[in-house]
C-alpha atoms as a PDB file:
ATOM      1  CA  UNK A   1       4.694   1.398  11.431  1.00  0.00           C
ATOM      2  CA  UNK A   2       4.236   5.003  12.236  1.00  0.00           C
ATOM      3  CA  UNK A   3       1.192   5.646  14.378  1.00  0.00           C
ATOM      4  CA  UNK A   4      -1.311   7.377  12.172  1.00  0.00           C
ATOM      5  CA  UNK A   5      -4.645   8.381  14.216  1.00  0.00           C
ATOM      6  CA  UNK A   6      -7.862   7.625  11.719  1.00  0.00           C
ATOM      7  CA  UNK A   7     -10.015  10.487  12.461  1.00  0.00           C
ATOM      8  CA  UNK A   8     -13.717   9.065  11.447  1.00  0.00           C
ATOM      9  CA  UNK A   9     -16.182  10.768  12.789  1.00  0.00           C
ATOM     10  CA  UNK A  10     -18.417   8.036  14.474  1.00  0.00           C
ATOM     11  CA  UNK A  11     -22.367   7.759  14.974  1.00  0.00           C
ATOM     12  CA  UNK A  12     -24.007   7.424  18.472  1.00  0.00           C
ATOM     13  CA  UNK A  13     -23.741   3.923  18.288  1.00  0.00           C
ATOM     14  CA  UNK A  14     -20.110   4.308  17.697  1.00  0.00           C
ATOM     15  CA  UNK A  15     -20.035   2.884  13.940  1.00  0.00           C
ATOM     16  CA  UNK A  16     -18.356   5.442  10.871  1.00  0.00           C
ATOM     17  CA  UNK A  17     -20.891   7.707   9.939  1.00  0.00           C
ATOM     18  CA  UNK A  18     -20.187   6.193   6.350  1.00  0.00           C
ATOM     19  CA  UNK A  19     -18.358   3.125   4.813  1.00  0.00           C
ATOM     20  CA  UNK A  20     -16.566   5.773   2.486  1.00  0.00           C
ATOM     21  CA  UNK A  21     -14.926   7.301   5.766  1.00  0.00           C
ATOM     22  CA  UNK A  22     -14.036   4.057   7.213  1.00  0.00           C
ATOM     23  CA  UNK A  23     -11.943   3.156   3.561  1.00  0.00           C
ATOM     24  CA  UNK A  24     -10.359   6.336   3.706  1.00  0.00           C
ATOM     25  CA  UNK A  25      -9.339   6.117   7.084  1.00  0.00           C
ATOM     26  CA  UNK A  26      -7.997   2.712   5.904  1.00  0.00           C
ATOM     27  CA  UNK A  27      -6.337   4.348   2.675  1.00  0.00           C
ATOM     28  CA  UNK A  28      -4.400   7.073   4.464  1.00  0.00           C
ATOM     29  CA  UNK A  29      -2.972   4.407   7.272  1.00  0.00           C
ATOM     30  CA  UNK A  30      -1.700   2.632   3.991  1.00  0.00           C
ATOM     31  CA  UNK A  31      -0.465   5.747   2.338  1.00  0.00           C
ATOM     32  CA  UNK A  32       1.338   7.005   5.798  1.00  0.00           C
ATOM     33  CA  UNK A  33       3.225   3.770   6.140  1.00  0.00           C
ATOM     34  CA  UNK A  34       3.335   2.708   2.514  1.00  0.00           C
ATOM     35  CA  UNK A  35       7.136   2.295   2.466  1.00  0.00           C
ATOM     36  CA  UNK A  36       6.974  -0.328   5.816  1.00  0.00           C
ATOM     37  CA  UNK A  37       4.251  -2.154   3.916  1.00  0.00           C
ATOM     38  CA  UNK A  38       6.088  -2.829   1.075  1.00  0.00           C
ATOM     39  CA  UNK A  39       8.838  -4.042   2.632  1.00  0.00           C
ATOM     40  CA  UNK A  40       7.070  -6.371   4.745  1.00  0.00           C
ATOM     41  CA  UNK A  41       5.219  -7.121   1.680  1.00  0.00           C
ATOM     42  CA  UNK A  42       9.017  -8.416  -0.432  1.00  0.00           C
ATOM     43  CA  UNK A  43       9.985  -9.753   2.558  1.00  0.00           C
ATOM     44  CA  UNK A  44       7.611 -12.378   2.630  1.00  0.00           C
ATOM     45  CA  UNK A  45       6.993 -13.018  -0.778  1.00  0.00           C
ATOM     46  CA  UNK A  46      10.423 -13.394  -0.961  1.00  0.00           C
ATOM     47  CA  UNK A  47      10.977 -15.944   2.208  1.00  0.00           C
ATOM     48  CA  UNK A  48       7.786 -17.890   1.036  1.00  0.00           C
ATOM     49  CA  UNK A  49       9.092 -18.290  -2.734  1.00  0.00           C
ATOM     50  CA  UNK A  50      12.621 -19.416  -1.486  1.00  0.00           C
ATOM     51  CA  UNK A  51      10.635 -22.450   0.437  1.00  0.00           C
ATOM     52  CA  UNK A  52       8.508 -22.807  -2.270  1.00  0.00           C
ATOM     53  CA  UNK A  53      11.407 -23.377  -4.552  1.00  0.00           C
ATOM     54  CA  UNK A  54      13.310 -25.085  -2.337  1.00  0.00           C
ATOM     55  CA  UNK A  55      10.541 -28.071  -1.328  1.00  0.00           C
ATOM     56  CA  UNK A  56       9.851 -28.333  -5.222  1.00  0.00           C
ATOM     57  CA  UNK A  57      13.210 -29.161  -6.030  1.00  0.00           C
ATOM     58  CA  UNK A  58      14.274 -31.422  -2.760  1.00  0.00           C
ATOM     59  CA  UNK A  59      10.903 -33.453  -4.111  1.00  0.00           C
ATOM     60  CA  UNK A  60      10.802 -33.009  -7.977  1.00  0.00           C
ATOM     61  CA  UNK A  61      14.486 -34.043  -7.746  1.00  0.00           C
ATOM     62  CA  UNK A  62      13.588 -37.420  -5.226  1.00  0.00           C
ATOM     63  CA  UNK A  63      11.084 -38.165  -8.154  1.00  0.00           C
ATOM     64  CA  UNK A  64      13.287 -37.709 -10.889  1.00  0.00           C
ATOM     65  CA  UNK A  65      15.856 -40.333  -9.444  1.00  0.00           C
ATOM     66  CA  UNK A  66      12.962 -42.630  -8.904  1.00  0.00           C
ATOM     67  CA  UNK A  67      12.051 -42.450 -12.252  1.00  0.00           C
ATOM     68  CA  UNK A  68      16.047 -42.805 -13.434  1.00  0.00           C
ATOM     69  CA  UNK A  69      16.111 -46.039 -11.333  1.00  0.00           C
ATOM     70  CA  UNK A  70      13.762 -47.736 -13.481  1.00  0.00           C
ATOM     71  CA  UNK A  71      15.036 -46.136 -16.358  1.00  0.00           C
ATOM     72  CA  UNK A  72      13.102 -43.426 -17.134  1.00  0.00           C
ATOM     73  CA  UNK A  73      14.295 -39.825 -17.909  1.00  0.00           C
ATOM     74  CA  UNK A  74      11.800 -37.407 -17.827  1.00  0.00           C
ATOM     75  CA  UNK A  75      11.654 -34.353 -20.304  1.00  0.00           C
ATOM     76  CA  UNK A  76      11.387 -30.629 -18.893  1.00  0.00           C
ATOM     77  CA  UNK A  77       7.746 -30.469 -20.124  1.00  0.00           C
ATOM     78  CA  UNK A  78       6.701 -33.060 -17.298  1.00  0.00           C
ATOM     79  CA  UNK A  79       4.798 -30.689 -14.224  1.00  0.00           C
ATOM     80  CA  UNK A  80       6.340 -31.543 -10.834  1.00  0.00           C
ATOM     81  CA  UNK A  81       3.069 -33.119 -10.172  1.00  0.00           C
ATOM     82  CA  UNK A  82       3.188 -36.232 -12.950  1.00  0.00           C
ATOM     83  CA  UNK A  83       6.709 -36.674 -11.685  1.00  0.00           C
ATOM     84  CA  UNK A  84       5.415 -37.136  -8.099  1.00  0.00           C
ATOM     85  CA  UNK A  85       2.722 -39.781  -9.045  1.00  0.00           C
ATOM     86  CA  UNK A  86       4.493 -41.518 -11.151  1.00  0.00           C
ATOM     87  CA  UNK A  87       8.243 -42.122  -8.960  1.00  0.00           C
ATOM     88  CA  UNK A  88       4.810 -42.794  -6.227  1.00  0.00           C
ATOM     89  CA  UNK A  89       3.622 -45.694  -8.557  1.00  0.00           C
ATOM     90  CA  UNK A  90       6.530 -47.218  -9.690  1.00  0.00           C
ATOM     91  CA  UNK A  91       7.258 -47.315  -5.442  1.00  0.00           C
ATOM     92  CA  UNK A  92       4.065 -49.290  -4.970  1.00  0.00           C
ATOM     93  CA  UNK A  93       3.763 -52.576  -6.128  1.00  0.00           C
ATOM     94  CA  UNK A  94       4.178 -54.345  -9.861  1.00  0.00           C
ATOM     95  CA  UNK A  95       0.901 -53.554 -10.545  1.00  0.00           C
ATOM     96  CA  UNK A  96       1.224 -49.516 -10.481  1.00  0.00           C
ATOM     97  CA  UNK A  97       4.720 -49.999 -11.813  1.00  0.00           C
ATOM     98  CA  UNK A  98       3.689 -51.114 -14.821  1.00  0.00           C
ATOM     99  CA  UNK A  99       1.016 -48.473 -14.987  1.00  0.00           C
ATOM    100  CA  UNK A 100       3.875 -45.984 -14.460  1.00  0.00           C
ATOM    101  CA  UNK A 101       5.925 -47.802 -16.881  1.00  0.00           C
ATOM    102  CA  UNK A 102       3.100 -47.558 -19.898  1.00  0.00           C
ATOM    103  CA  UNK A 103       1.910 -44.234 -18.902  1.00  0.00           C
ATOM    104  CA  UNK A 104       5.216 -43.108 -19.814  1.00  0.00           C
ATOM    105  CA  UNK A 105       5.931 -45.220 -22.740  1.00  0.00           C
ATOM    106  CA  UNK A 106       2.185 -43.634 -24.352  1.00  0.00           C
ATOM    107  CA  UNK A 107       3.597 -40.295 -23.400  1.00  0.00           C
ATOM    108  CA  UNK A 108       7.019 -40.515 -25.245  1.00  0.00           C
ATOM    109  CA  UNK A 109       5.067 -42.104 -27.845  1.00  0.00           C
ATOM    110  CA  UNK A 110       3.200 -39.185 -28.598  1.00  0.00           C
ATOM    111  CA  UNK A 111       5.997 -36.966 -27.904  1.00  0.00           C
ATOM    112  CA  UNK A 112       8.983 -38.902 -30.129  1.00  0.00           C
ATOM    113  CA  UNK A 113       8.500 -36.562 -33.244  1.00  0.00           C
ATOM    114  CA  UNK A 114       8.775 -33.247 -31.119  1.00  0.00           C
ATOM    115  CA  UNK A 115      11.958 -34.597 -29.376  1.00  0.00           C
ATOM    116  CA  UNK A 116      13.552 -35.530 -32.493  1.00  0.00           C
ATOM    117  CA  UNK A 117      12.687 -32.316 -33.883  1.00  0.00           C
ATOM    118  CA  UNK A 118      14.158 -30.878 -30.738  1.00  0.00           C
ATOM    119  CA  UNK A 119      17.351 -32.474 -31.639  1.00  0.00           C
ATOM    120  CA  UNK A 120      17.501 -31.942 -35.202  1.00  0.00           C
ATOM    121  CA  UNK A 121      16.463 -35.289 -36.566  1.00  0.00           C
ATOM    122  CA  UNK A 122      18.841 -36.944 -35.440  1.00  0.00           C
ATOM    123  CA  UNK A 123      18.149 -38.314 -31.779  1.00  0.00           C
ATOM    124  CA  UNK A 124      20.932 -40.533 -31.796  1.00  0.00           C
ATOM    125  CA  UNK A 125      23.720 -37.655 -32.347  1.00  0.00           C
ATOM    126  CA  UNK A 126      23.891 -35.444 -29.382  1.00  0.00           C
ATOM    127  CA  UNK A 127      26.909 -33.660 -27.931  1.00  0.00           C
ATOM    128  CA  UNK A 128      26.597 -31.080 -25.251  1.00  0.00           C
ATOM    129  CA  UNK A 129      22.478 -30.653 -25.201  1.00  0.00           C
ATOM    130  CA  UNK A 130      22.529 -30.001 -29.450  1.00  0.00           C
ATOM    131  CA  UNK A 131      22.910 -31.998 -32.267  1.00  0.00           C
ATOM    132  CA  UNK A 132      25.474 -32.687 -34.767  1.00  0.00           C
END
């Protein structure tokens, strides 16, 4: 960053004669190195999205082959955090497994006319993600 001197004229006690000053002080540091900022700004949005993004997938798709194992296949509507609990349960013991296992089947349940709708009435016919 560039050096920028703030220029507030201070009281005896050395505080900004007024809060206003102080800000703009503040503002024209910002506006003086406004071009640094911003990159330093994308740069870490960026980096902290890319691990975002990256954890969510390594453990959405651990859950997702949980769930597979005991024969589920979870729908793109399920939040990473359902997936989580529920590969979490059916880990546990057969008590939470079954829990899992009738959470889900109540979900799908409730869901089956939307999915076959999804698929054009015709669940059973599929080819390539659309059906026939």
């Amino acid at each position: 960053m560039t050096d920028s001197n703030i220029s507030i004229r201070k009281s005896r006690d050395g505080r900004p004669n007024s809060p206003f000053a102080y800000l703009a002080g503040i503002a024209k540091l910002a506006l003086d190195n406004r071009d640094q900022i911003s990159a330093m700004k994308s740069y870490y949005m960026d980096s902290i999205s890319e691990i975002e993004s990256e954890y969510a997938a390594l453990v959405d798709a651990d859950a997702i082959g949980t769930l597979m194992q005991f024969g589920w296949f979870p729908d793109f509507d399920m939040v990473p955090m359902q997936l989580r609990l529920l590969a979490k349960a059916f880990k546990q013991d057969s008590v939470q497994s079954q829990f899992a296992h009738s959470k889900l089947c109540s979900r799908f349940r409730e869901r089956l006319a939307i999915i076959e709708g999804d698929v054009g009435g015709h669940p059973h016919v599929i080819t390539g993600g659309h059906a026939k």
